[in-house]
C-alpha atoms as a PDB file:
ATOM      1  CA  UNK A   1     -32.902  20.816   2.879  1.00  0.00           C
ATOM      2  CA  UNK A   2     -35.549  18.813   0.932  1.00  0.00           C
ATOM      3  CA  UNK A   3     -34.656  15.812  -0.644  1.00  0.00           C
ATOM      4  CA  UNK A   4     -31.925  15.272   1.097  1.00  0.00           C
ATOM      5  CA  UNK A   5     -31.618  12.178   3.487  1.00  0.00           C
ATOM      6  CA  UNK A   6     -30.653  13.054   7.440  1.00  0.00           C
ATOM      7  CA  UNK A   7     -29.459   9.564   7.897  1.00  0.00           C
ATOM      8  CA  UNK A   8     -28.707   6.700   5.705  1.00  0.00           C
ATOM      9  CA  UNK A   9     -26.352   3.795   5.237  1.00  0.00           C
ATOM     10  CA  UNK A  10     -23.342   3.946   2.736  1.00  0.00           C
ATOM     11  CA  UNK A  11     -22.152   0.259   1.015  1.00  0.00           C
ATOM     12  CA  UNK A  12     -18.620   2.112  -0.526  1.00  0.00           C
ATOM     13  CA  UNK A  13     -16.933  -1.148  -2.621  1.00  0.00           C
ATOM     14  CA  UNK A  14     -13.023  -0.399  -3.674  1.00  0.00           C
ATOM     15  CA  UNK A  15     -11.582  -2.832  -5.167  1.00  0.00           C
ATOM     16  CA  UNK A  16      -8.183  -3.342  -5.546  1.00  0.00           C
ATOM     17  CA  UNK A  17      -7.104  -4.806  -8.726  1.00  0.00           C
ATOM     18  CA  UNK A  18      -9.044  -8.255  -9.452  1.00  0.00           C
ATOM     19  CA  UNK A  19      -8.517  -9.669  -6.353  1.00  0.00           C
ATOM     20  CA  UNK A  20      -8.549  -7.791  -3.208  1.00  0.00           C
ATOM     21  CA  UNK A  21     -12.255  -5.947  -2.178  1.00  0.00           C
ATOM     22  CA  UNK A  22     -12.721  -3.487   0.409  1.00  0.00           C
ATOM     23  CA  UNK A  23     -16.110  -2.484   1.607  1.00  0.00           C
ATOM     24  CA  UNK A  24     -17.188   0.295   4.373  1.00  0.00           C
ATOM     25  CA  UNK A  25     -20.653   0.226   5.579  1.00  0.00           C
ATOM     26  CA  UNK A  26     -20.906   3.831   7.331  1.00  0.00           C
ATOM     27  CA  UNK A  27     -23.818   5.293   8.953  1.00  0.00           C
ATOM     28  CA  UNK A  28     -23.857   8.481   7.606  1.00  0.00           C
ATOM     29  CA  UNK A  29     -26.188  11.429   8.929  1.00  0.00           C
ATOM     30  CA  UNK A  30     -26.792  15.037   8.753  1.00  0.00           C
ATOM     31  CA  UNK A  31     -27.675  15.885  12.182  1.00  0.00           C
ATOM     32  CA  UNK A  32     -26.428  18.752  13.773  1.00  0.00           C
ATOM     33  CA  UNK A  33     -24.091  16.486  16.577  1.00  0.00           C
ATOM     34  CA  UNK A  34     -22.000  14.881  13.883  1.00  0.00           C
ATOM     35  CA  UNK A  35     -21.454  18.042  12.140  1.00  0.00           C
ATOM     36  CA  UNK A  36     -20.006  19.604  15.086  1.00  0.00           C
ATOM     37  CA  UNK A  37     -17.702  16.667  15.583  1.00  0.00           C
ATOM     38  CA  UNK A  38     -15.689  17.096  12.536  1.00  0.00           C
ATOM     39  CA  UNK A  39     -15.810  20.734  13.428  1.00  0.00           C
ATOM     40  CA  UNK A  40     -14.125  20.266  17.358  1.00  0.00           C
ATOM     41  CA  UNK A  41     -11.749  17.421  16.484  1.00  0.00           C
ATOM     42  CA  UNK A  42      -8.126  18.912  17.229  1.00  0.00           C
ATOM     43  CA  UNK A  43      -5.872  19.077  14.866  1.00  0.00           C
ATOM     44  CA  UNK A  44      -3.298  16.558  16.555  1.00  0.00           C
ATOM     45  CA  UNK A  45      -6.217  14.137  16.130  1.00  0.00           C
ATOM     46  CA  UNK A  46      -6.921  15.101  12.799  1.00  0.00           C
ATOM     47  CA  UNK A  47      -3.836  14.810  11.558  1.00  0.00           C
ATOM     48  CA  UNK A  48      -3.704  11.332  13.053  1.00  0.00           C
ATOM     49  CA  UNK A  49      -6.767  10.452  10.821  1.00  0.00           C
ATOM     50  CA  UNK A  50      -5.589  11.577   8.236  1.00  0.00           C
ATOM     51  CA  UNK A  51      -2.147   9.917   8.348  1.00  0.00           C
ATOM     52  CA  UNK A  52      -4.364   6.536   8.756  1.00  0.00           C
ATOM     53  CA  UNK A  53      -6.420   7.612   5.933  1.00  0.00           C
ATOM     54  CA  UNK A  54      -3.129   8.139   3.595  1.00  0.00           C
ATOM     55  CA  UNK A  55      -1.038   4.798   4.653  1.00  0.00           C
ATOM     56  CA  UNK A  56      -5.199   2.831   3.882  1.00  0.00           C
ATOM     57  CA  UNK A  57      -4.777   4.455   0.833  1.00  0.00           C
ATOM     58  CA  UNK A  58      -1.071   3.534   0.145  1.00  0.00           C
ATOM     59  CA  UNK A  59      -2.080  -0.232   0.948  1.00  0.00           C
ATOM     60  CA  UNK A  60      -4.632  -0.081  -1.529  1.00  0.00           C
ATOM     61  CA  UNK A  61      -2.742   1.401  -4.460  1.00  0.00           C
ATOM     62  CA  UNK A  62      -0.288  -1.406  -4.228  1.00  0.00           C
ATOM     63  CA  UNK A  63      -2.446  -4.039  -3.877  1.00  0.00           C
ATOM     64  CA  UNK A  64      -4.077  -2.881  -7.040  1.00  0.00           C
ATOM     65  CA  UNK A  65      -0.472  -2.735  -8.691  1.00  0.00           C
ATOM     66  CA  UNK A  66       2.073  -5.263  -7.553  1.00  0.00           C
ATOM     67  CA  UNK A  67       1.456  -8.871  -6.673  1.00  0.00           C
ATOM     68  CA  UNK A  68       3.566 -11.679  -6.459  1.00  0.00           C
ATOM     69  CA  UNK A  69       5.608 -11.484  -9.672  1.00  0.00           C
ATOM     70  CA  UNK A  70       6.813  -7.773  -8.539  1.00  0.00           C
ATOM     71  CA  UNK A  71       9.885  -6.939  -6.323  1.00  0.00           C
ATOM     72  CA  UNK A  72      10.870  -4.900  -3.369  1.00  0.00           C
ATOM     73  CA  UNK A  73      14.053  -3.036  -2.944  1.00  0.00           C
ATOM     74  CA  UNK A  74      15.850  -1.907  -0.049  1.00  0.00           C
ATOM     75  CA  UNK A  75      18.266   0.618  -0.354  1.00  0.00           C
ATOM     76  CA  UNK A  76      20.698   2.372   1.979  1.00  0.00           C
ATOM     77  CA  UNK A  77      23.889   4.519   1.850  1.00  0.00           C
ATOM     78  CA  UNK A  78      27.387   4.031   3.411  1.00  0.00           C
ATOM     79  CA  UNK A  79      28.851   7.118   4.815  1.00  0.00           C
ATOM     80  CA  UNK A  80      30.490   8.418   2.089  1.00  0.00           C
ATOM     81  CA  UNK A  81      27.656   8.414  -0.218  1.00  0.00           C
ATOM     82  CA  UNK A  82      25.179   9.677   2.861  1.00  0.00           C
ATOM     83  CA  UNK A  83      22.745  12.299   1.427  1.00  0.00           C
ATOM     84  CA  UNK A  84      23.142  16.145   3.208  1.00  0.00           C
ATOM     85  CA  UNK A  85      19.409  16.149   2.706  1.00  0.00           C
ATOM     86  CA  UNK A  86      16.025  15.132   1.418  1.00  0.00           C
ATOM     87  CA  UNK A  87      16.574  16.870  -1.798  1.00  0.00           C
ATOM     88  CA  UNK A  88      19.572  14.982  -2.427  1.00  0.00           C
ATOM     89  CA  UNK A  89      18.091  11.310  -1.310  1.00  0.00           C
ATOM     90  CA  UNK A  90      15.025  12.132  -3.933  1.00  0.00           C
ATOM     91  CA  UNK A  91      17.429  13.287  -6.489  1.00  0.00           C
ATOM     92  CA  UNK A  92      19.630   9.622  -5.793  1.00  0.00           C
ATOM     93  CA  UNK A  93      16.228   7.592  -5.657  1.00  0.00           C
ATOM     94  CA  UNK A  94      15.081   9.096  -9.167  1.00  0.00           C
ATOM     95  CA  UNK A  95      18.475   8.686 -10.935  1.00  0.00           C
ATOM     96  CA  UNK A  96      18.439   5.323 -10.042  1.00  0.00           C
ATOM     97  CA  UNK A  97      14.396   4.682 -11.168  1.00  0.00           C
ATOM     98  CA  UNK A  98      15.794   6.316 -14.422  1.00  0.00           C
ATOM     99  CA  UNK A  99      18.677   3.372 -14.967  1.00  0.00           C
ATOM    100  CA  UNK A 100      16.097   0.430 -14.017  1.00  0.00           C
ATOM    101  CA  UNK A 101      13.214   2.285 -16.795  1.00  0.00           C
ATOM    102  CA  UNK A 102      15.566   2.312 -19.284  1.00  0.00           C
ATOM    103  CA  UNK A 103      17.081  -1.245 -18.934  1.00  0.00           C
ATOM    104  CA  UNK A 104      13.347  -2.859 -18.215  1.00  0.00           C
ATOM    105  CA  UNK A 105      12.436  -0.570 -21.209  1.00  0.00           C
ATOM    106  CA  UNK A 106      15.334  -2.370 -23.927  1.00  0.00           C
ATOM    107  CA  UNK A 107      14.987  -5.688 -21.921  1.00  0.00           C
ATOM    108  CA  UNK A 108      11.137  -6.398 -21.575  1.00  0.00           C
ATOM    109  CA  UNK A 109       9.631  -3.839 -23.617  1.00  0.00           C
ATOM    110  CA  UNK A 110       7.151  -2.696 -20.305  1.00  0.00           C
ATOM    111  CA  UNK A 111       7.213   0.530 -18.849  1.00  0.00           C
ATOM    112  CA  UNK A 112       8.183   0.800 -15.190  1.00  0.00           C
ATOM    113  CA  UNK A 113       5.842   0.954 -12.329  1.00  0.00           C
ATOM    114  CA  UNK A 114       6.955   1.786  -9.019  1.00  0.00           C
ATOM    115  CA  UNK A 115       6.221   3.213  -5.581  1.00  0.00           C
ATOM    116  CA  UNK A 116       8.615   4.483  -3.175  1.00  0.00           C
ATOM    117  CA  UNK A 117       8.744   5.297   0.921  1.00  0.00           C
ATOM    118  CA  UNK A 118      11.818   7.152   1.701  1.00  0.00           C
ATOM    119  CA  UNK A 119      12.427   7.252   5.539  1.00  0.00           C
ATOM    120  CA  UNK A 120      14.990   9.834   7.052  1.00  0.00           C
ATOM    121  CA  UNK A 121      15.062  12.046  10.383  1.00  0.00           C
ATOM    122  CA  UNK A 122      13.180  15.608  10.001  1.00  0.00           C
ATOM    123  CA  UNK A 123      14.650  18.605  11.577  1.00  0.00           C
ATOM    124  CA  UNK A 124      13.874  18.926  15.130  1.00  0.00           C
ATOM    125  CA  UNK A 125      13.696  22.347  16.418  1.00  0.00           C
ATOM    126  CA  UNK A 126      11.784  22.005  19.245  1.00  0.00           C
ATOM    127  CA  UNK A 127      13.957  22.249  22.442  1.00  0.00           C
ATOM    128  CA  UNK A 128      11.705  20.151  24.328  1.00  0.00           C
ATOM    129  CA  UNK A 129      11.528  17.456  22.439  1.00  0.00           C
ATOM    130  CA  UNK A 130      15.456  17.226  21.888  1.00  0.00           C
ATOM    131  CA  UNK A 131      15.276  16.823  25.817  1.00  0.00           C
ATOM    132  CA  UNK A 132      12.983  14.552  25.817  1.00  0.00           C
ATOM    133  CA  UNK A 133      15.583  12.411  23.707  1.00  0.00           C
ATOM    134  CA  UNK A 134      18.038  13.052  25.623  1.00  0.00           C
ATOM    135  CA  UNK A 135      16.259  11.438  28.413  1.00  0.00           C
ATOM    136  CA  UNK A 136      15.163   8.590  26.460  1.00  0.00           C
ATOM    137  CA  UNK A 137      11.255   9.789  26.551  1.00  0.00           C
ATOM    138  CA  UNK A 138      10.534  10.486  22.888  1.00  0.00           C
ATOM    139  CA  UNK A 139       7.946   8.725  20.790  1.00  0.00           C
ATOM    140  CA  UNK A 140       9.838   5.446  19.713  1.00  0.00           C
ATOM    141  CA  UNK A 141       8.251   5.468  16.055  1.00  0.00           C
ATOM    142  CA  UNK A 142       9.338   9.069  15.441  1.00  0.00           C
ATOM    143  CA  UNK A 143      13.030   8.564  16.181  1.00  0.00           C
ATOM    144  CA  UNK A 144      15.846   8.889  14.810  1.00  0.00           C
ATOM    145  CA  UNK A 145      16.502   6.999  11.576  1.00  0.00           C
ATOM    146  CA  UNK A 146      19.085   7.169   9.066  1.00  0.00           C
ATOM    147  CA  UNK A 147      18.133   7.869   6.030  1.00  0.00           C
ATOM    148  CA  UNK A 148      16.882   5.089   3.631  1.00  0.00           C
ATOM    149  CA  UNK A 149      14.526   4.032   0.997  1.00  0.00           C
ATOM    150  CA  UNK A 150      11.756   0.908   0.220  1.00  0.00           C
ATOM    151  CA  UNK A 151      10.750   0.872  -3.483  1.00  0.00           C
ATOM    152  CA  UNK A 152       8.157  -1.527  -5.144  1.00  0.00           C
ATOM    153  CA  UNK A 153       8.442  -2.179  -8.778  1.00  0.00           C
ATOM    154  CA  UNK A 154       6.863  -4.407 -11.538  1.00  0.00           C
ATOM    155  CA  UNK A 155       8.827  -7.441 -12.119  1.00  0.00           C
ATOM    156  CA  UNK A 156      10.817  -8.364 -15.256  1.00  0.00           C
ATOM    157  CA  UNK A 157      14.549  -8.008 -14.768  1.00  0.00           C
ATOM    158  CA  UNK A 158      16.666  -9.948 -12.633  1.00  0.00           C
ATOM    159  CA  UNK A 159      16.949  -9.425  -8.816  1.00  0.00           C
ATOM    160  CA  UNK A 160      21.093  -9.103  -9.223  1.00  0.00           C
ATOM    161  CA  UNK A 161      20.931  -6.573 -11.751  1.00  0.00           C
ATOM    162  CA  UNK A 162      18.639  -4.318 -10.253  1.00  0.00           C
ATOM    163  CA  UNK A 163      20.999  -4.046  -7.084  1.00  0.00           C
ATOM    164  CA  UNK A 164      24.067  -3.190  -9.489  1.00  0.00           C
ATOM    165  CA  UNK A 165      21.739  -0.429 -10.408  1.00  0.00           C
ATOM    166  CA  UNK A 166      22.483   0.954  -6.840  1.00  0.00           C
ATOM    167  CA  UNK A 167      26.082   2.113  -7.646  1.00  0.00           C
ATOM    168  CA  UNK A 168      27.998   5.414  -9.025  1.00  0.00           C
ATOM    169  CA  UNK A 169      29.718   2.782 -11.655  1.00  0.00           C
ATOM    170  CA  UNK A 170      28.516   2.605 -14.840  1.00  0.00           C
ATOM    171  CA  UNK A 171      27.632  -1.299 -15.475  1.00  0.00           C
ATOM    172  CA  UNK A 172      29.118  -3.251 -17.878  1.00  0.00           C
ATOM    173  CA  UNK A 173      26.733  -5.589 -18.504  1.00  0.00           C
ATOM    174  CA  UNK A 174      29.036  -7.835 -20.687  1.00  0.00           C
ATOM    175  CA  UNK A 175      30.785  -8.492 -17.348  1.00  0.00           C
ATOM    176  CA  UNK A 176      28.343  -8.743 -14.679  1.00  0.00           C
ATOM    177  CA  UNK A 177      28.106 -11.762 -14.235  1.00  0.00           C
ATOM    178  CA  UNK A 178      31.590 -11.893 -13.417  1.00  0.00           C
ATOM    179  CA  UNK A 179      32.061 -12.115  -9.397  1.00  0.00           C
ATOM    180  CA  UNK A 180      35.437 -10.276  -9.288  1.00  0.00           C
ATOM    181  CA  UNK A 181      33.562  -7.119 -11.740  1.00  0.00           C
ATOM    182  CA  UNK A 182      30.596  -7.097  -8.744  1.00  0.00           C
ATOM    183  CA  UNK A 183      33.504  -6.823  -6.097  1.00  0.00           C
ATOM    184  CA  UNK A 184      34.880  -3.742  -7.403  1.00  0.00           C
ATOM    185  CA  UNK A 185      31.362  -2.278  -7.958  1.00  0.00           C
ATOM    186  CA  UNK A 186      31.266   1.175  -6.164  1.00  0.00           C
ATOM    187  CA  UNK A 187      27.467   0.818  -4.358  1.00  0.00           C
ATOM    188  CA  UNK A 188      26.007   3.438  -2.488  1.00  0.00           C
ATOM    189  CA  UNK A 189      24.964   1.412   0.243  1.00  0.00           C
ATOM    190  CA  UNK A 190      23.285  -1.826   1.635  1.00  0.00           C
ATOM    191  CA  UNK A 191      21.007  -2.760  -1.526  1.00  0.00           C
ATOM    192  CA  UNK A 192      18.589  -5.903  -1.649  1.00  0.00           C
ATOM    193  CA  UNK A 193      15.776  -6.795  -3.676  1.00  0.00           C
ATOM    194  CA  UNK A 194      13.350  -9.199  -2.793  1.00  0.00           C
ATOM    195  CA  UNK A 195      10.177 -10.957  -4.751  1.00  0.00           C
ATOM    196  CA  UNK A 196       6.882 -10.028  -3.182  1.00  0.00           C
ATOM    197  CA  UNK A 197       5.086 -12.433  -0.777  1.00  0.00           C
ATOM    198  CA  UNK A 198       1.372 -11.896  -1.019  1.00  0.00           C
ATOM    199  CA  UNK A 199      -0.946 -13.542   1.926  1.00  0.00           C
ATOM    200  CA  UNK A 200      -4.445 -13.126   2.105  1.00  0.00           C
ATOM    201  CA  UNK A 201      -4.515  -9.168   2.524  1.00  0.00           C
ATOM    202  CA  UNK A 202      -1.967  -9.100  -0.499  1.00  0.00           C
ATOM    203  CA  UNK A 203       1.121  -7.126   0.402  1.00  0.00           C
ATOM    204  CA  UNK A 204      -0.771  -4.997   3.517  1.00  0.00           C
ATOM    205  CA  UNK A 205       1.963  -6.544   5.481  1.00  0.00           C
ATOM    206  CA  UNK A 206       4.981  -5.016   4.060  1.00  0.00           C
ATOM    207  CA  UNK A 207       3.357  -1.866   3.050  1.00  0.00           C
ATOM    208  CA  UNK A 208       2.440  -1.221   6.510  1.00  0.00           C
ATOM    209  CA  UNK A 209       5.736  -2.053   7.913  1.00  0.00           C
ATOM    210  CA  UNK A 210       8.009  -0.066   5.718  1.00  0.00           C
ATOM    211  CA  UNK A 211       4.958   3.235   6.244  1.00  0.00           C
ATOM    212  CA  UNK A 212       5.476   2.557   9.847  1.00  0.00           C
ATOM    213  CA  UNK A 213       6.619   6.106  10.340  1.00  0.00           C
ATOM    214  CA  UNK A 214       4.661   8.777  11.526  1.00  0.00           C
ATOM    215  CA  UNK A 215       4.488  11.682   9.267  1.00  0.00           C
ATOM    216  CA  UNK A 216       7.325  14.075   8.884  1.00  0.00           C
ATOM    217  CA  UNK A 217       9.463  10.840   8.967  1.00  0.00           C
ATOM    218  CA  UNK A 218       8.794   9.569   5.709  1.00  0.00           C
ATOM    219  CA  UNK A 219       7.894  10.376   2.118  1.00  0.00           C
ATOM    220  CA  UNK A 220       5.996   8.629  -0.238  1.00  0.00           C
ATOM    221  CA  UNK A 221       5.300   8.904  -4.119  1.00  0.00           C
ATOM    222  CA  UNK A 222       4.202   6.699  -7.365  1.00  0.00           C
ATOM    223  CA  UNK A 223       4.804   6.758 -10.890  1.00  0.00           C
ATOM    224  CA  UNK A 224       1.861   8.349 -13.003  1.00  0.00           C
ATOM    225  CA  UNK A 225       1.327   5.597 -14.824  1.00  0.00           C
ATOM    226  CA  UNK A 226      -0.222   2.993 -11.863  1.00  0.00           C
ATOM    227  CA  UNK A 227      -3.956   1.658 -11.923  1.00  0.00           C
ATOM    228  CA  UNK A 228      -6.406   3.728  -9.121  1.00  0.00           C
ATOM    229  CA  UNK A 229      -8.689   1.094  -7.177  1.00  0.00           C
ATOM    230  CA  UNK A 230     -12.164   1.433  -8.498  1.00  0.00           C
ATOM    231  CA  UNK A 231     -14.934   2.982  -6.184  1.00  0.00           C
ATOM    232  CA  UNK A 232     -18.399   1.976  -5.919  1.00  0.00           C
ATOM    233  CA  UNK A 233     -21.137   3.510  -3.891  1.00  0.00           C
ATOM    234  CA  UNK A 234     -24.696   2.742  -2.690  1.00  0.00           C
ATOM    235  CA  UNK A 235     -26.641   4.105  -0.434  1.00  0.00           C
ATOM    236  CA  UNK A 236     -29.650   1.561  -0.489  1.00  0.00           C
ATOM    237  CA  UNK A 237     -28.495  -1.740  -0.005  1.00  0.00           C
ATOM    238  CA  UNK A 238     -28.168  -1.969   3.764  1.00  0.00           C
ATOM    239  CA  UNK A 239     -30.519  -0.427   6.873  1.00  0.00           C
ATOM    240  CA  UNK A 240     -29.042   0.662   9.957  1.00  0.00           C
ATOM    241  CA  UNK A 241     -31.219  -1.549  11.636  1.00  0.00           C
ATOM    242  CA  UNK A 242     -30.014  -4.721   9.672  1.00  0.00           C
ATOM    243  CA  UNK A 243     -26.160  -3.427  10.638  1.00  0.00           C
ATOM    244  CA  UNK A 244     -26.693  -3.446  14.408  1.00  0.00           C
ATOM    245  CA  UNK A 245     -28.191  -7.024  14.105  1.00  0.00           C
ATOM    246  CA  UNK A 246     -25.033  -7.990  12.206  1.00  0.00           C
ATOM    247  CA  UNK A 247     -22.760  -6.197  15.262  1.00  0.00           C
ATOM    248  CA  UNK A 248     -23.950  -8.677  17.852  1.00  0.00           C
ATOM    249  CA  UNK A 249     -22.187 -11.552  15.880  1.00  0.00           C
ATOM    250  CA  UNK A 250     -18.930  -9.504  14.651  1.00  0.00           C
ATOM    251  CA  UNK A 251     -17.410 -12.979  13.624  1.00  0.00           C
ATOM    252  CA  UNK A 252     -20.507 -14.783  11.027  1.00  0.00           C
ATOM    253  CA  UNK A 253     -18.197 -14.626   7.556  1.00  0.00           C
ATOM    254  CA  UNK A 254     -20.974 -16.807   6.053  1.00  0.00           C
ATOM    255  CA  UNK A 255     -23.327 -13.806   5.615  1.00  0.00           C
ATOM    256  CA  UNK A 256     -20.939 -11.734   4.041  1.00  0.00           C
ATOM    257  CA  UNK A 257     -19.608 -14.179   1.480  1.00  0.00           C
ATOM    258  CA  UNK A 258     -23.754 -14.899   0.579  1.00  0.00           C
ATOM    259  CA  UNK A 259     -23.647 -10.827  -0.167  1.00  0.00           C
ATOM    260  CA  UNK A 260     -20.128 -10.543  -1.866  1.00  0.00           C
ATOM    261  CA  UNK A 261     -20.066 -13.561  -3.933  1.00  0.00           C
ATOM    262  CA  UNK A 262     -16.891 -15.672  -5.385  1.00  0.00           C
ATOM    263  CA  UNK A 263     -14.796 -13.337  -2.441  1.00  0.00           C
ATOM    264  CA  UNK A 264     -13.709 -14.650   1.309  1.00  0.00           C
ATOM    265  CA  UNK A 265     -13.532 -12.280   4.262  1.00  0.00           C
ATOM    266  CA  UNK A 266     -10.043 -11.598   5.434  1.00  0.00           C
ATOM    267  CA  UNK A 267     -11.008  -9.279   8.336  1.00  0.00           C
ATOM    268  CA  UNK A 268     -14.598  -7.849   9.717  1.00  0.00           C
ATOM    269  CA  UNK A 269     -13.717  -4.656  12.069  1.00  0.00           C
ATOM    270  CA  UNK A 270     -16.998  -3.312  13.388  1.00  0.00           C
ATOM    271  CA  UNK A 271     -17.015  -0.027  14.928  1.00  0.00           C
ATOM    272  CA  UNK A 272     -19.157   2.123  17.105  1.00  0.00           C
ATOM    273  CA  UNK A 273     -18.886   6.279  17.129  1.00  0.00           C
ATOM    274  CA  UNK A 274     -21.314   8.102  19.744  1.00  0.00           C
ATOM    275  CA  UNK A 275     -22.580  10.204  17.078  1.00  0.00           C
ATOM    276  CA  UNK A 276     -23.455   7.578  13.518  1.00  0.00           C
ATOM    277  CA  UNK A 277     -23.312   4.681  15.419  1.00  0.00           C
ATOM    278  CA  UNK A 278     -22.339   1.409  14.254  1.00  0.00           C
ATOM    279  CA  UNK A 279     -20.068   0.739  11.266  1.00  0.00           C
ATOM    280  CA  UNK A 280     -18.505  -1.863   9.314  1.00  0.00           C
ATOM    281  CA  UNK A 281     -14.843  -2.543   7.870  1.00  0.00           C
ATOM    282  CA  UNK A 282     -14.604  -5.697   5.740  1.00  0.00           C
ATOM    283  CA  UNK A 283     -11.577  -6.863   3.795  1.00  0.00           C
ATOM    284  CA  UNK A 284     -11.919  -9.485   1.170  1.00  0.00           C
ATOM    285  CA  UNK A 285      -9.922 -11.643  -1.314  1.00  0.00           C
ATOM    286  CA  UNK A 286     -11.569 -13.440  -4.523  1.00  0.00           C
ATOM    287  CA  UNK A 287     -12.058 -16.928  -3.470  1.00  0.00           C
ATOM    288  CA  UNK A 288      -8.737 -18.599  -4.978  1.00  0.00           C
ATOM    289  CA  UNK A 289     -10.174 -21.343  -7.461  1.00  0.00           C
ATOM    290  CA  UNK A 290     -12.221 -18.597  -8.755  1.00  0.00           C
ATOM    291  CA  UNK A 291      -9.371 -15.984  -9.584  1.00  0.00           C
ATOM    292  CA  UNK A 292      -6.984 -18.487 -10.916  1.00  0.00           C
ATOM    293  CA  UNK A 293      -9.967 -19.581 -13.707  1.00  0.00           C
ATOM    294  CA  UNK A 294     -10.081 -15.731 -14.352  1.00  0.00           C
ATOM    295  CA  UNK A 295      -6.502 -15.556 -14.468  1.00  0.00           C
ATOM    296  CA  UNK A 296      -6.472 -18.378 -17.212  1.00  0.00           C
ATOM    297  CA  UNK A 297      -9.173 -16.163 -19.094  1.00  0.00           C
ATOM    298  CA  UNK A 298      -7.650 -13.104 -18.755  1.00  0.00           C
ATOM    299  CA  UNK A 299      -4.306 -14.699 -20.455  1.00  0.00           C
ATOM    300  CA  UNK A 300      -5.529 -17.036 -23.464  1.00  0.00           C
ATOM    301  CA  UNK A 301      -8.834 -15.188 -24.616  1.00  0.00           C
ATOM    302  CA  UNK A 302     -12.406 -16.746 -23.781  1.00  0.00           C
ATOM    303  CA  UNK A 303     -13.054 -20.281 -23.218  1.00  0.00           C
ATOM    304  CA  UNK A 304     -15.148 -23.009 -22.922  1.00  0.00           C
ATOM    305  CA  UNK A 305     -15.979 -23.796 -18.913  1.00  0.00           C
ATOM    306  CA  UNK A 306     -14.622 -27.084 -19.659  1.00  0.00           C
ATOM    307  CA  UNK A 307     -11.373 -26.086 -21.007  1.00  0.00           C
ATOM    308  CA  UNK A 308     -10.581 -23.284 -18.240  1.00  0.00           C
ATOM    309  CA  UNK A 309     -11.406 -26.049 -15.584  1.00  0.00           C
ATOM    310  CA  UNK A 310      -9.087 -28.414 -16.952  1.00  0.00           C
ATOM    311  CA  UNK A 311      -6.300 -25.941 -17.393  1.00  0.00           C
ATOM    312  CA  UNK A 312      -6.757 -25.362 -13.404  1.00  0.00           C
ATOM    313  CA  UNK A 313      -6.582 -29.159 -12.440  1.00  0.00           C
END
């Protein structure tokens, strides 16, 4: 067609809230070959890709959501209050999102934010497989699991109460701070909340662990009301000749933090398909000095340089 490019280089920028950047470099063409690849690539493998594509995109939203003032909960149930079914673990997991909006609602005025992974064992009809359990050959990260949840939320209320949240009683609140009320608290299960731990890829870590799952073996969902990471695209910025220079020394962070100032690589994966060639995965976070000034900017209104420096000493 004319006017369009058969092969060009794609900078795609997401960042993730203020302080995590991700940037692809793709070779992308319009031959004929890498058409057809899409085209033959079996659907096992496809839905591989796009289970990697989801849990990138999981790691992403919550990095542009939750940081280190946010909490995670576990949650399980005891046998008496184990669900029959998905339906019923959803219904649990919403009713008890509904107690912690309304108490972080009348206690801190902010309106929930929250993500949740619910884990449980799908149905398995397929005879062979249900041998191949029996014989101890089935795929270790599609066992058998009882059924559980991970949720992320915004911080705000206190660690203690959220876990009474996890409970068929209806909380006194007067009381609970009493030790012998908690003991007679009738919880559905193991509950424990945690504060976040960012590192330099934010919360990647524990996103990845508790989406470890392959799908059919978990479910996740998000409130409506959480930030999207914001996309940028451009197709001029890099040659493909300039990217297979920059493949022979996969490890030189110094160029990319001269093209993606005031951030620090994390991680540089460069990749090579038969078809586009060579490609590049970076991760970056905003160099630290930097993002705490905008921090202190962000929280007391413009300044002079000179004050936000001093605030940071």
């Amino acid at each position: 067609m004319a006017g369009v490019k058969k092969s060009f280089v794609r900078e795609k920028k997401i960042y993730c809230g203020k302080e995590y950047l991700e940037i692809d470099v793709v070779h992308v063409t319009n031959t004929p070959e890498a058409g057809k690849v899409k085209k033959e690539t079996s659907s096992p493998k496809q839905k591989n890709l796009n289970d990697k594509r989801s849990k990138r995109r999981f790691v992403q939203i919550a990095n542009t959501n939750f940081g280190s003032e946010d909490l995670h909960i576990s949650a399980t149930y005891n046998d008496k209050y184990l669900p029959v079914n998905l339906k019923e673990a959803e219904k649990n997991i919403h009713n008890f999102l509904d107690r912690v909006k309304r108490k972080m609602k009348k206690e801190t005025g902010k309106d929930l934010k929250y993500m949740i992974v619910t884990e449980y064992t799908p149905e398995v009809e397929n005879k062979d497989y249900q041998q191949m359990v029996l014989d101890g050959m089935e795929d270790k990260s599609n066992k058998a699991v009882r059924i559980h949840h991970h949720i992320i939320i915004n911080g705000g209320l206190n660690r203690d109460d959220l876990e009474l949240l996890w409970s068929r009683t209806r909380i006194n609140w007067k009381k609970a701070k009493d030790p012998d009320y908690r003991k007679g608290i009738d919880y559905l299960g193991f509950v424990n909340c945690d504060r976040l731990q960012p590192n330099e890829n934010g919360i990647e870590g524990l996103v990845n662990y508790i989406n470890k799952r392959k799908k059919g073996c978990k479910k996740w969902s998000t409130s409506m009301n959480l930030e999207k990471p914001k996309v940028k695209k451009n197709d001029s910025k890099y040659s493909y000749k300039k990217i297979c220079m920059l493949a022979k020394t996969p490890e030189d962070k110094e160029y990319w933090r001269k093209m993606y100032k005031g951030y620090e690589p994390t991680k540089i994966d460069f990749q090579y398909n038969d078809y586009t060639g060579w490609n590049v995965y970076l991760k970056m976070r905003k160099v630290r000095e930097k993002y705490e000034k905008q921090q202190i900017c962000d929280r007391f209104g413009h300044k002079t340089q000179a004050a936000v420096s001093k605030q940071t000493e």
